[in-house]
C-alpha atoms as a PDB file:
ATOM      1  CA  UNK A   1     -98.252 -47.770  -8.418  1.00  0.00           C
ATOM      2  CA  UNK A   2     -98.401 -48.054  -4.727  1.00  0.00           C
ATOM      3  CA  UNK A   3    -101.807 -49.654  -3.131  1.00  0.00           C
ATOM      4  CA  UNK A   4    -102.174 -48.950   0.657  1.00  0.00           C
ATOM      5  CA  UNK A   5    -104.337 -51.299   2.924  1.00  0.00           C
ATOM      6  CA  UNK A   6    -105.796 -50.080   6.007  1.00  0.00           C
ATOM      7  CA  UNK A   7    -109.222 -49.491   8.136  1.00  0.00           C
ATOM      8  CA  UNK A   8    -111.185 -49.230   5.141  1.00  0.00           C
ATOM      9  CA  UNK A   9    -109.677 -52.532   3.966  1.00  0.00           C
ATOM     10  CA  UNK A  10    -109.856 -53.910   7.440  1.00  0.00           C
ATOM     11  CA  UNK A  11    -113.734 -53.132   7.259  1.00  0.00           C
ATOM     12  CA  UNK A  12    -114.197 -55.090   3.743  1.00  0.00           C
ATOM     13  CA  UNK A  13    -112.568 -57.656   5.384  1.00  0.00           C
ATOM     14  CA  UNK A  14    -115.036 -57.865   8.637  1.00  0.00           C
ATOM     15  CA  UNK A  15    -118.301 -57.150   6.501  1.00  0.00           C
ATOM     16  CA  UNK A  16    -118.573 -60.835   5.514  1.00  0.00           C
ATOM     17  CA  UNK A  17    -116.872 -62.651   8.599  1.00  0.00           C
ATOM     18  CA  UNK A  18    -118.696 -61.297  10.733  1.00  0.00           C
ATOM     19  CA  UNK A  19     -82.515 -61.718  12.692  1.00  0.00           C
ATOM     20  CA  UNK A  20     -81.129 -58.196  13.145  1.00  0.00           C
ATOM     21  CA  UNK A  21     -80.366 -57.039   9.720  1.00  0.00           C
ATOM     22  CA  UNK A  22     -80.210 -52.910   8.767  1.00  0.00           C
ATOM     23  CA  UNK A  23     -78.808 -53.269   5.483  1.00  0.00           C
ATOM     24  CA  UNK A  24     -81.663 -54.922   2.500  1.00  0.00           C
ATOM     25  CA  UNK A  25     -80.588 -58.268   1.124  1.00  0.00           C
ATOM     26  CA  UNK A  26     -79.852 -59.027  -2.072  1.00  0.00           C
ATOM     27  CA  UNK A  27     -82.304 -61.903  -2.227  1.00  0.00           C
ATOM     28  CA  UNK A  28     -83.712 -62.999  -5.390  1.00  0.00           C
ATOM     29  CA  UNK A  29     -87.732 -63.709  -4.456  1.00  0.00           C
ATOM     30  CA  UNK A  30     -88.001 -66.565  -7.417  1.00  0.00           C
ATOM     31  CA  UNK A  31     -85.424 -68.381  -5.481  1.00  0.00           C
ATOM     32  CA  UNK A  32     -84.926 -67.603  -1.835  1.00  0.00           C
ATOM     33  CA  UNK A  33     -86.961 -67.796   1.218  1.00  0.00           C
ATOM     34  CA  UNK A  34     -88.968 -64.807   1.586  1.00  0.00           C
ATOM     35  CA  UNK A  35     -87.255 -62.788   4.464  1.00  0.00           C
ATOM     36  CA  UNK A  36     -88.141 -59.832   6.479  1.00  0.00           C
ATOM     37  CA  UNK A  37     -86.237 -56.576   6.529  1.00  0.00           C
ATOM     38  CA  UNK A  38     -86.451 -54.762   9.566  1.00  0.00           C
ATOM     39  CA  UNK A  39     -86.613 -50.644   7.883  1.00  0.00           C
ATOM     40  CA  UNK A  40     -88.498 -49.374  11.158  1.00  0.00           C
ATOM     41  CA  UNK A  41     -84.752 -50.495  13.277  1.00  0.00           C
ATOM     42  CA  UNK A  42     -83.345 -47.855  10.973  1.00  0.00           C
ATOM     43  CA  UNK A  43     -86.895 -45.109  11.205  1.00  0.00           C
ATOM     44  CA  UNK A  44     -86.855 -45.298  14.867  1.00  0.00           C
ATOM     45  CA  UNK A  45     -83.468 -45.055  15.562  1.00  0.00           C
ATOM     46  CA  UNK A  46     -83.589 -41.590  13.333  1.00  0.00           C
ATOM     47  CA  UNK A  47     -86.957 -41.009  15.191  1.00  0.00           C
ATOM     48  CA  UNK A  48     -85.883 -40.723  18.628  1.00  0.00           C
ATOM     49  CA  UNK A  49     -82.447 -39.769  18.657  1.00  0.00           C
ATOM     50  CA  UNK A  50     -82.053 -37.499  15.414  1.00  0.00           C
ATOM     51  CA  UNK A  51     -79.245 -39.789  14.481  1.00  0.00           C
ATOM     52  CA  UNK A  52     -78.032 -38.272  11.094  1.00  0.00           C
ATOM     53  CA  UNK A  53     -76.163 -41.347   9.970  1.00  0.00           C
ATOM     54  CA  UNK A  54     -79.489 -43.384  10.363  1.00  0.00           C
ATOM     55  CA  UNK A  55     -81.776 -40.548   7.582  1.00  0.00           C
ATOM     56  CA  UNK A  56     -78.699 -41.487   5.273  1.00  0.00           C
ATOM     57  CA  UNK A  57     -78.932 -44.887   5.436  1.00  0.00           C
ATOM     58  CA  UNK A  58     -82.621 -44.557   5.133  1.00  0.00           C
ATOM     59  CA  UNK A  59     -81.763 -42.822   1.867  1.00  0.00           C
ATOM     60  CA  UNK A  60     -79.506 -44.830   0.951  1.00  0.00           C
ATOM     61  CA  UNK A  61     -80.544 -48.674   1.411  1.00  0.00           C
ATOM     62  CA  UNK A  62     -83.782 -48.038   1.699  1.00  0.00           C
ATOM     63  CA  UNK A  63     -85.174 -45.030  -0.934  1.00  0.00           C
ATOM     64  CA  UNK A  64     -88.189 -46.944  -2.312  1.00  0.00           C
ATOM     65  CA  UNK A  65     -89.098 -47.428   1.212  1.00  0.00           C
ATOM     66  CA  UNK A  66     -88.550 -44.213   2.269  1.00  0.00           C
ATOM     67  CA  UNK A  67     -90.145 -42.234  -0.291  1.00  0.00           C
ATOM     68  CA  UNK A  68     -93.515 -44.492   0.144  1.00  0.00           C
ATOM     69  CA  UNK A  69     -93.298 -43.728   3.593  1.00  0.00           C
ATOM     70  CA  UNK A  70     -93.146 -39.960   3.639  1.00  0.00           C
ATOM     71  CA  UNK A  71     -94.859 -39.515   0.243  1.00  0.00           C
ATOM     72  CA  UNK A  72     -98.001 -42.399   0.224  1.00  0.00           C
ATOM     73  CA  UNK A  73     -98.148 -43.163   4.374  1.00  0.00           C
ATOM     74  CA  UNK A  74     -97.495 -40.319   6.280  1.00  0.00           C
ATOM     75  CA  UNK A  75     -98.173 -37.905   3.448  1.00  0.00           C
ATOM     76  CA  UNK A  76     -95.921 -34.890   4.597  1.00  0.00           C
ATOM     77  CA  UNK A  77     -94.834 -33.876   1.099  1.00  0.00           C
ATOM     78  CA  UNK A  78     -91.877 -35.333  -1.606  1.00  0.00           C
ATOM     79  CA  UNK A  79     -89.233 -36.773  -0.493  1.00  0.00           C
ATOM     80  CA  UNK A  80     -86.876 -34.381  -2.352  1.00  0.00           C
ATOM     81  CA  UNK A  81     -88.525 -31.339  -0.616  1.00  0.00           C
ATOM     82  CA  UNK A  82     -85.745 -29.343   1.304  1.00  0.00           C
ATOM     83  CA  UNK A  83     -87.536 -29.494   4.828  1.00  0.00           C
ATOM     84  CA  UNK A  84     -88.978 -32.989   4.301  1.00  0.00           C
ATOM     85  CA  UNK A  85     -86.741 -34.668   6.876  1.00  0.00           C
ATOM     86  CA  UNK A  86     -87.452 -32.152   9.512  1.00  0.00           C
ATOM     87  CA  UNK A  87     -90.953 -32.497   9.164  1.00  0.00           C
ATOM     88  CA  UNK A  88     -90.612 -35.984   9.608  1.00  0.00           C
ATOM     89  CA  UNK A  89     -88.610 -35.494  12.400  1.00  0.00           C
ATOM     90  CA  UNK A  90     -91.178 -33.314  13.881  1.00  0.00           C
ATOM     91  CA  UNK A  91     -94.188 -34.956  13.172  1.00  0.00           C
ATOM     92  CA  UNK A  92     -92.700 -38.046  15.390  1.00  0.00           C
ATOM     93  CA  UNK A  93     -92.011 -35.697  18.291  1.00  0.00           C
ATOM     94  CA  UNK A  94     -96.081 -36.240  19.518  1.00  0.00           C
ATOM     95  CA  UNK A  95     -95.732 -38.076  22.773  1.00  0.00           C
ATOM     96  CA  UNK A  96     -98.405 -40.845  21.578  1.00  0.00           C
ATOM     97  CA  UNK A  97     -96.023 -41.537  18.684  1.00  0.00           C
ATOM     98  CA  UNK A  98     -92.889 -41.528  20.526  1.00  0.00           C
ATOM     99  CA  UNK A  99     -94.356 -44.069  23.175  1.00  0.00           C
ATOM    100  CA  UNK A 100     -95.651 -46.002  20.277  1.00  0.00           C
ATOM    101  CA  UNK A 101     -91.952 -45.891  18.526  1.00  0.00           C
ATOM    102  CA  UNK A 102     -90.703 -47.728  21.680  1.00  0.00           C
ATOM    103  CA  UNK A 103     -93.702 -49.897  22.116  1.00  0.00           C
ATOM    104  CA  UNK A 104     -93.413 -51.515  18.974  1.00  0.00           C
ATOM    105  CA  UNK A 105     -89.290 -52.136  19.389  1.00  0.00           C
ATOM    106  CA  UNK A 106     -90.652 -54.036  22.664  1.00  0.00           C
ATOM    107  CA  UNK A 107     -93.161 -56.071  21.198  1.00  0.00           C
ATOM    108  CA  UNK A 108     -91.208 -56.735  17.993  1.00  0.00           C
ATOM    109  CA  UNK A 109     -87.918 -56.983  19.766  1.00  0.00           C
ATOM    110  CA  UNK A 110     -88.020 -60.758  17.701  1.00  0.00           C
ATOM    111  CA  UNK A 111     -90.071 -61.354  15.029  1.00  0.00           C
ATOM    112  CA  UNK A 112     -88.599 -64.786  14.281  1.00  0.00           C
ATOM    113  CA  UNK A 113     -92.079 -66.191  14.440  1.00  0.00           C
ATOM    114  CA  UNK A 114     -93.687 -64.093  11.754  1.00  0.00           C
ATOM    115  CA  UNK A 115     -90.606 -64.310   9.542  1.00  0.00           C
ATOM    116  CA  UNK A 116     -91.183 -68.593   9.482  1.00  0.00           C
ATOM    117  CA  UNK A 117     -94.466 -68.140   9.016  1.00  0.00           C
ATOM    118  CA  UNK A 118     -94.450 -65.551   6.002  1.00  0.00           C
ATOM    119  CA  UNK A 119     -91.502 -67.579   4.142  1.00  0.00           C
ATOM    120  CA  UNK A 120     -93.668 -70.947   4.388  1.00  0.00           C
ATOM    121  CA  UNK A 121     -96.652 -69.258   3.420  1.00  0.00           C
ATOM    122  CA  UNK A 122     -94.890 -67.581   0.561  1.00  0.00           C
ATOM    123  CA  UNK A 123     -93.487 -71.207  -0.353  1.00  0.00           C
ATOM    124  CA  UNK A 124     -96.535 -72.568  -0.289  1.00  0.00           C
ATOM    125  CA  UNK A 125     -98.513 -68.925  -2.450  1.00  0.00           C
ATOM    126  CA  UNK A 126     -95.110 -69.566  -5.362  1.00  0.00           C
ATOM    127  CA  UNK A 127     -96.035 -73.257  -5.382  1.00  0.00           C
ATOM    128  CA  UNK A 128     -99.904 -72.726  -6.628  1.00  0.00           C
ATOM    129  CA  UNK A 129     -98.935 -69.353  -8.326  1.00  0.00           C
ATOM    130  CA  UNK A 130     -95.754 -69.661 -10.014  1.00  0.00           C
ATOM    131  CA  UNK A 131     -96.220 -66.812 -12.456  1.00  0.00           C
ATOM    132  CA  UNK A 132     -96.330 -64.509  -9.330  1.00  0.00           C
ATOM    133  CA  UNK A 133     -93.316 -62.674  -8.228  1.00  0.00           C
ATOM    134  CA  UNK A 134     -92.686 -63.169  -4.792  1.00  0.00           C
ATOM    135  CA  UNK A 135     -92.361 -59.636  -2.551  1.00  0.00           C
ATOM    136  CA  UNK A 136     -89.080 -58.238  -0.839  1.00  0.00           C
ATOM    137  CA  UNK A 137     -91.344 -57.718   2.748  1.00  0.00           C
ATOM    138  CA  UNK A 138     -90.030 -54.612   5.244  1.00  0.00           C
ATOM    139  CA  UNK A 139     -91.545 -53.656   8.652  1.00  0.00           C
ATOM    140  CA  UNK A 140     -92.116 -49.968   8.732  1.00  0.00           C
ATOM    141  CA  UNK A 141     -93.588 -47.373  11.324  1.00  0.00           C
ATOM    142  CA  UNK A 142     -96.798 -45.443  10.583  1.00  0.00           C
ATOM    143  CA  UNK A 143     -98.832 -43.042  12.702  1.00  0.00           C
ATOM    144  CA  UNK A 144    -101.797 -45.862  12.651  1.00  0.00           C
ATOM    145  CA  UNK A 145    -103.679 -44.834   9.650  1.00  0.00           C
ATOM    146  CA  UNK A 146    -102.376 -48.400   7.601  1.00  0.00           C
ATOM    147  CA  UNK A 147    -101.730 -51.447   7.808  1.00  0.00           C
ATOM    148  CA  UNK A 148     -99.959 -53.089   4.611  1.00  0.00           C
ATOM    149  CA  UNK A 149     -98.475 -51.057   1.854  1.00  0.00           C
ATOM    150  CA  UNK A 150     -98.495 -53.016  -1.291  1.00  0.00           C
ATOM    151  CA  UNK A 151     -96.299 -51.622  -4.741  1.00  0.00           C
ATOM    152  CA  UNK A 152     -93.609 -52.340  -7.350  1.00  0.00           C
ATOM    153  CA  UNK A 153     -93.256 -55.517  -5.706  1.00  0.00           C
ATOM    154  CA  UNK A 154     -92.661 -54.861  -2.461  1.00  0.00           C
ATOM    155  CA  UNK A 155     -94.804 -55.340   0.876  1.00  0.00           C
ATOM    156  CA  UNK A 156     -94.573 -52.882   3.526  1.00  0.00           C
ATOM    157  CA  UNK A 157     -95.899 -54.279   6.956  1.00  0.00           C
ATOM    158  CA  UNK A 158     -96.806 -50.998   9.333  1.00  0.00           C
ATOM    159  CA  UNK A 159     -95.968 -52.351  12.738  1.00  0.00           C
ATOM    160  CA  UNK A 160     -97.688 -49.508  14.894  1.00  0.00           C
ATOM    161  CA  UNK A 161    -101.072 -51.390  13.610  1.00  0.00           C
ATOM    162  CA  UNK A 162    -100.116 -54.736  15.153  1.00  0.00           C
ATOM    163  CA  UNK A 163     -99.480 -53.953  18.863  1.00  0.00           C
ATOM    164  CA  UNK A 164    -102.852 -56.314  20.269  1.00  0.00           C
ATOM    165  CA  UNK A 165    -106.196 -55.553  20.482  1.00  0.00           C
ATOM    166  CA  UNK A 166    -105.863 -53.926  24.284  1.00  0.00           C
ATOM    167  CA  UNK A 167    -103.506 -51.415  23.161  1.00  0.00           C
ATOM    168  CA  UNK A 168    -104.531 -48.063  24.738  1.00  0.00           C
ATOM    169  CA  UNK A 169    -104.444 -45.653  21.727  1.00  0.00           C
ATOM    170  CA  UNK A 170    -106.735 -48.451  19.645  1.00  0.00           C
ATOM    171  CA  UNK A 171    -109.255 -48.504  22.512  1.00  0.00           C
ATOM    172  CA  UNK A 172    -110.000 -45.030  21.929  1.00  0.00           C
ATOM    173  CA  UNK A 173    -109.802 -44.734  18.464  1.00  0.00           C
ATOM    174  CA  UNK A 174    -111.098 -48.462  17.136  1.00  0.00           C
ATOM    175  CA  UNK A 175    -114.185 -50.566  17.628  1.00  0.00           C
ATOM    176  CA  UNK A 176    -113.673 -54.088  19.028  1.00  0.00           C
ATOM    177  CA  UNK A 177    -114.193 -55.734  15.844  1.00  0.00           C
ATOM    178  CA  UNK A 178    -111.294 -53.840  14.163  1.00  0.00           C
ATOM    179  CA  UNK A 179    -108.625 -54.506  16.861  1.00  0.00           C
ATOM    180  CA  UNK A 180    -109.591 -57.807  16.863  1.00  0.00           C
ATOM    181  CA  UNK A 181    -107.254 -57.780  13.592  1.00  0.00           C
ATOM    182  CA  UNK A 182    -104.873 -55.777  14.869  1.00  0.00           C
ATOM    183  CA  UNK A 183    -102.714 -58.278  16.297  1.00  0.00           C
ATOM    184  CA  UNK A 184     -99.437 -60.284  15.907  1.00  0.00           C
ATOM    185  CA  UNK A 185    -101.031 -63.618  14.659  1.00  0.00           C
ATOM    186  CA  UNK A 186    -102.905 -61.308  11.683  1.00  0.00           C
ATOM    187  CA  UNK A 187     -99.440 -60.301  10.215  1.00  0.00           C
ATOM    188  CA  UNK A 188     -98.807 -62.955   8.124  1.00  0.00           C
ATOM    189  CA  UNK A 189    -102.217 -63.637   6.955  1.00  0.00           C
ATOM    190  CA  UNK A 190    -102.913 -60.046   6.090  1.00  0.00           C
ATOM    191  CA  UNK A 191     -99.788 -59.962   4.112  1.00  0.00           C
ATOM    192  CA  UNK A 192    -101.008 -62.546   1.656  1.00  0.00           C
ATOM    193  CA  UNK A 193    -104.514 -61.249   1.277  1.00  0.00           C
ATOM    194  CA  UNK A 194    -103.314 -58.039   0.531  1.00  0.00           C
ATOM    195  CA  UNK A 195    -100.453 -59.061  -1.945  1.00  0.00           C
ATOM    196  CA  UNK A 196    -103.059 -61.856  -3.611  1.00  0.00           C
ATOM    197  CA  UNK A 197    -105.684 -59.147  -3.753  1.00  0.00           C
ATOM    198  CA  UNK A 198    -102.410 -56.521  -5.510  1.00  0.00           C
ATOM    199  CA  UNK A 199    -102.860 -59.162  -7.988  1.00  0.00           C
ATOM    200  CA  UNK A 200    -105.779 -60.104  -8.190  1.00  0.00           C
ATOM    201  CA  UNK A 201    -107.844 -57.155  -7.544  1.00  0.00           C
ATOM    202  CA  UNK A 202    -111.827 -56.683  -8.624  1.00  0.00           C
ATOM    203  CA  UNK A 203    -112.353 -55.207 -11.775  1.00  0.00           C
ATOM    204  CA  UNK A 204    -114.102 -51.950 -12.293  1.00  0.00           C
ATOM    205  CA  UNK A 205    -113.933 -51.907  -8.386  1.00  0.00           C
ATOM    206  CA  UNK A 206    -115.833 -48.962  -8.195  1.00  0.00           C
ATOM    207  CA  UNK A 207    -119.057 -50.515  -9.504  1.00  0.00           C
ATOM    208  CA  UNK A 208    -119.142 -53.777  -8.064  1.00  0.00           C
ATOM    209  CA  UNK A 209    -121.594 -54.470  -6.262  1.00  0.00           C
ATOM    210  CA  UNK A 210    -121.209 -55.481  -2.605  1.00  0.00           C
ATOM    211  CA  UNK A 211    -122.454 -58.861  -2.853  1.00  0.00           C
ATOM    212  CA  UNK A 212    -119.503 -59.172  -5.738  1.00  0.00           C
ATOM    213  CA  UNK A 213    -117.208 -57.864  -3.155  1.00  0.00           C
ATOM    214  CA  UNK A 214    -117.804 -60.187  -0.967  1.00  0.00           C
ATOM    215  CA  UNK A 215    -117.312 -63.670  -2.868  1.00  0.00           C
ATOM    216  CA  UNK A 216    -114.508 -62.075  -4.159  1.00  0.00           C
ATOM    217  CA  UNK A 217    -112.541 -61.556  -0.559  1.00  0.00           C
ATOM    218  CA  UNK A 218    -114.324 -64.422   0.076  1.00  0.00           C
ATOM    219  CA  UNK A 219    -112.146 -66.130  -2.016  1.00  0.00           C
ATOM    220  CA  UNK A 220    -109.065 -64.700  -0.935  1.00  0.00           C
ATOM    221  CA  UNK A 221    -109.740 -65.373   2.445  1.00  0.00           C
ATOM    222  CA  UNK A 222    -110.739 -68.937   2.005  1.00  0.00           C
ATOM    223  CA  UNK A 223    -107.177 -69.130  -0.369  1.00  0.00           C
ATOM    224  CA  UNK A 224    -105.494 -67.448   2.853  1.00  0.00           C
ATOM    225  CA  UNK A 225    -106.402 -69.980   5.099  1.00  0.00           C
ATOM    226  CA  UNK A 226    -104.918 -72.828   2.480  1.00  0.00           C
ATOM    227  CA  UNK A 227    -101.159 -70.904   2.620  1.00  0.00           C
ATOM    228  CA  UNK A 228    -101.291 -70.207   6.247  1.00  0.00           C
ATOM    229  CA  UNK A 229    -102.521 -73.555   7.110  1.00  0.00           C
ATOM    230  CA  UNK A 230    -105.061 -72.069   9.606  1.00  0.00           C
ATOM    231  CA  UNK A 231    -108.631 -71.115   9.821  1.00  0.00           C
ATOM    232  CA  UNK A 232    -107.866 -67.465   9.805  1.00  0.00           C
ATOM    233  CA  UNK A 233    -110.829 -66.165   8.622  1.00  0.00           C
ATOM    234  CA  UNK A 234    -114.233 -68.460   9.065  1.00  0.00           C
ATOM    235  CA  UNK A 235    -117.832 -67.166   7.176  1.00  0.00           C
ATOM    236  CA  UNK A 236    -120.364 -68.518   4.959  1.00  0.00           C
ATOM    237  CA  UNK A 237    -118.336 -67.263   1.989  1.00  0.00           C
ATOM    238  CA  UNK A 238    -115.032 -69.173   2.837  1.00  0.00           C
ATOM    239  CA  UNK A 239    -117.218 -72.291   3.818  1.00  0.00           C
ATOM    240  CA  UNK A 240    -118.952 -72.028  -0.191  1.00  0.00           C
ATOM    241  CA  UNK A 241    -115.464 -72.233  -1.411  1.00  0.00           C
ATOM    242  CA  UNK A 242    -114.365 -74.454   0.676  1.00  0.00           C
ATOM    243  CA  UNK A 243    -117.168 -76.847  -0.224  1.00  0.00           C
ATOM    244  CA  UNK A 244    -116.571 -76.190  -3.897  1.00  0.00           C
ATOM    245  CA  UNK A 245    -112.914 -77.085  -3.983  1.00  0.00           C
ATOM    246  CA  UNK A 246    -113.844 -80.420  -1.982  1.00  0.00           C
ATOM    247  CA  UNK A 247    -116.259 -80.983  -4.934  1.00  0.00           C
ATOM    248  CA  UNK A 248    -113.798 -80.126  -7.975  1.00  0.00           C
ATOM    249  CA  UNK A 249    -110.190 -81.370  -7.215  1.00  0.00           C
ATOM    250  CA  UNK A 250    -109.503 -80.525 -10.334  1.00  0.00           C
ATOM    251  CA  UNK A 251    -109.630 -76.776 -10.082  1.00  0.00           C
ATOM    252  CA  UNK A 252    -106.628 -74.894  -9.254  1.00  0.00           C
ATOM    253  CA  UNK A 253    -106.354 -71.956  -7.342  1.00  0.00           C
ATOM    254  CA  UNK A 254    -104.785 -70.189  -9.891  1.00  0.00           C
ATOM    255  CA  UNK A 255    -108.549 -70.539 -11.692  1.00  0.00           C
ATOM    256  CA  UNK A 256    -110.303 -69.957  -8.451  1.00  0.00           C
ATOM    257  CA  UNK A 257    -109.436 -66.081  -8.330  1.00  0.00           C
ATOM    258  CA  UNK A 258    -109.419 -65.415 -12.253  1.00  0.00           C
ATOM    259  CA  UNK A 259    -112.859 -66.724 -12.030  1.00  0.00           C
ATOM    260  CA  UNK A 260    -116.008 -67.257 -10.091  1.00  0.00           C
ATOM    261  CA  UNK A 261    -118.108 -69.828 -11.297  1.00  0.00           C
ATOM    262  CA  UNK A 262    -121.579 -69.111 -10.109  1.00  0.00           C
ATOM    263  CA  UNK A 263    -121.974 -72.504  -8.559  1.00  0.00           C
ATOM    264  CA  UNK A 264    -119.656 -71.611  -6.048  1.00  0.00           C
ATOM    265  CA  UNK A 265    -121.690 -69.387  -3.964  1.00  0.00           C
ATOM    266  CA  UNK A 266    -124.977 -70.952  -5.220  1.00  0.00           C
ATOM    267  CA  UNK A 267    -126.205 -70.724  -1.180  1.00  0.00           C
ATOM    268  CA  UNK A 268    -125.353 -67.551  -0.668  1.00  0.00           C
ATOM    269  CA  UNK A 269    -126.642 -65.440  -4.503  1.00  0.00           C
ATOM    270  CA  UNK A 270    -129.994 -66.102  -4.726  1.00  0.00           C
END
């Protein structure tokens, strides 16, 4: 089951804080740095230039990838209908898109930066969660709708949702408090919320309350800032668990998201 993180995530989120490489590696997660595998090279080459040997090895290397994409992201039908590829290859043609496709090959030309990051956050995630399966993480292409596809243990990061907060198209379409996370240095964190919250997710999420929502991304966040080794996210639900931890050592964060003692947002829940 695939879990798909975008806007509406995005919006959870701001309620309470308010290497070249087309072919996949065979990299065991356990063992291995976490690595990024750049899929949208492959998409946009197929995007704007109809290159027939690029679908195939989008087929071919890439299938989980690829079906997600056109089946869960884009929606535009299964992946083994007969004019699925040309309705991919259509959809793309929208002048927006097709300045976006080369917009995000510009700004993600390197991404050597994220990739360090996301491995020694990963590191860092295996180290207080061994139990947890690390992801294989690919870059992808959207048309802006989300931001991190999460399933079968794999992380799909949607580039077009990262190009900076004064990126025309998000001016017109996003407040200023959602492209505020739409930008290069949120990459990395949003990846381990979103995988942490894959495995961790609320139970019986459709009738928690709001208040329960919060503590519990609360958690996550504050848990985010630990692996990224910045203050990512900074609200009076990170700063409870913050002061908690500081006050019981012994707790791991392993227990942290399983539970909730209530003492740890005994300021906030009246």
């Amino acid at each position: 089951m695939f879990k798909i993180y975008g806007i509406l995530i995005l919006a959870m989120l701001l309620c309470i804080g308010c290497q070249w490489q087309l072919k996949p590696n065979d990299i065991d997660g356990t063992e291995q740095r976490t690595s990024i595998q750049r899929y949208d090279r492959i998409e946009s080459l197929y995007l704007t230039t109809g290159d027939f040997s690029a679908l195939q090895q989008m087929n071919t290397d890439y299938p989980t990838q690829t079906r997600m994409l056109l089946e869960d992201v884009l929606q535009l039908g299964k992946v083994n209908d007969r004019d699925i590829n040309s309705k991919f290859l259509y959809f793309f043609q929208d002048s927006t898109l097709q300045m976006m496709l080369s917009d995000v090959q510009h700004e993600y030309a390197d991404m050597d930066d994220v990739n360090t990051e996301l491995a020694e956050s990963f590191e860092r995630l295996k180290d207080e969660l061994p139990d947890m399966e690390m992801p294989l993480v690919y870059t992808q292409i959207g048309s802006f709708d989300q931001s991190i596809v999460v399933g079968n243990n794999t992380l799909g990061i949607s580039l077009d949702k990262y190009l900076g907060m004064d990126y025309p198209f998000y001016q017109s379409h996003y407040t200023e408090e959602q492209r505020r996370l739409m930008v290069r240095s949120m990459i990395v964190p949003d990846c381990i919320a979103f995988y942490i919250l894959s495995h961790y997710p609320l139970k019986n999420d459709e009738g928690v309350a709001q208040q329960e929502r919060d503590c519990h991304m609360g958690k996550i966040m504050w848990v985010v800032n630990q692996m990224t080794k910045r203050e990512v996210f900074n609200n009076d639900y990170v700063a409870e668990v913050e002061a908690y931890m500081k006050k019981n050592a012994e707790v791991t964060i392993a227990q942290l998201l399983s539970n909730t003692p209530k003492e740890v947002f005994q300021k906030i829940i009246k």
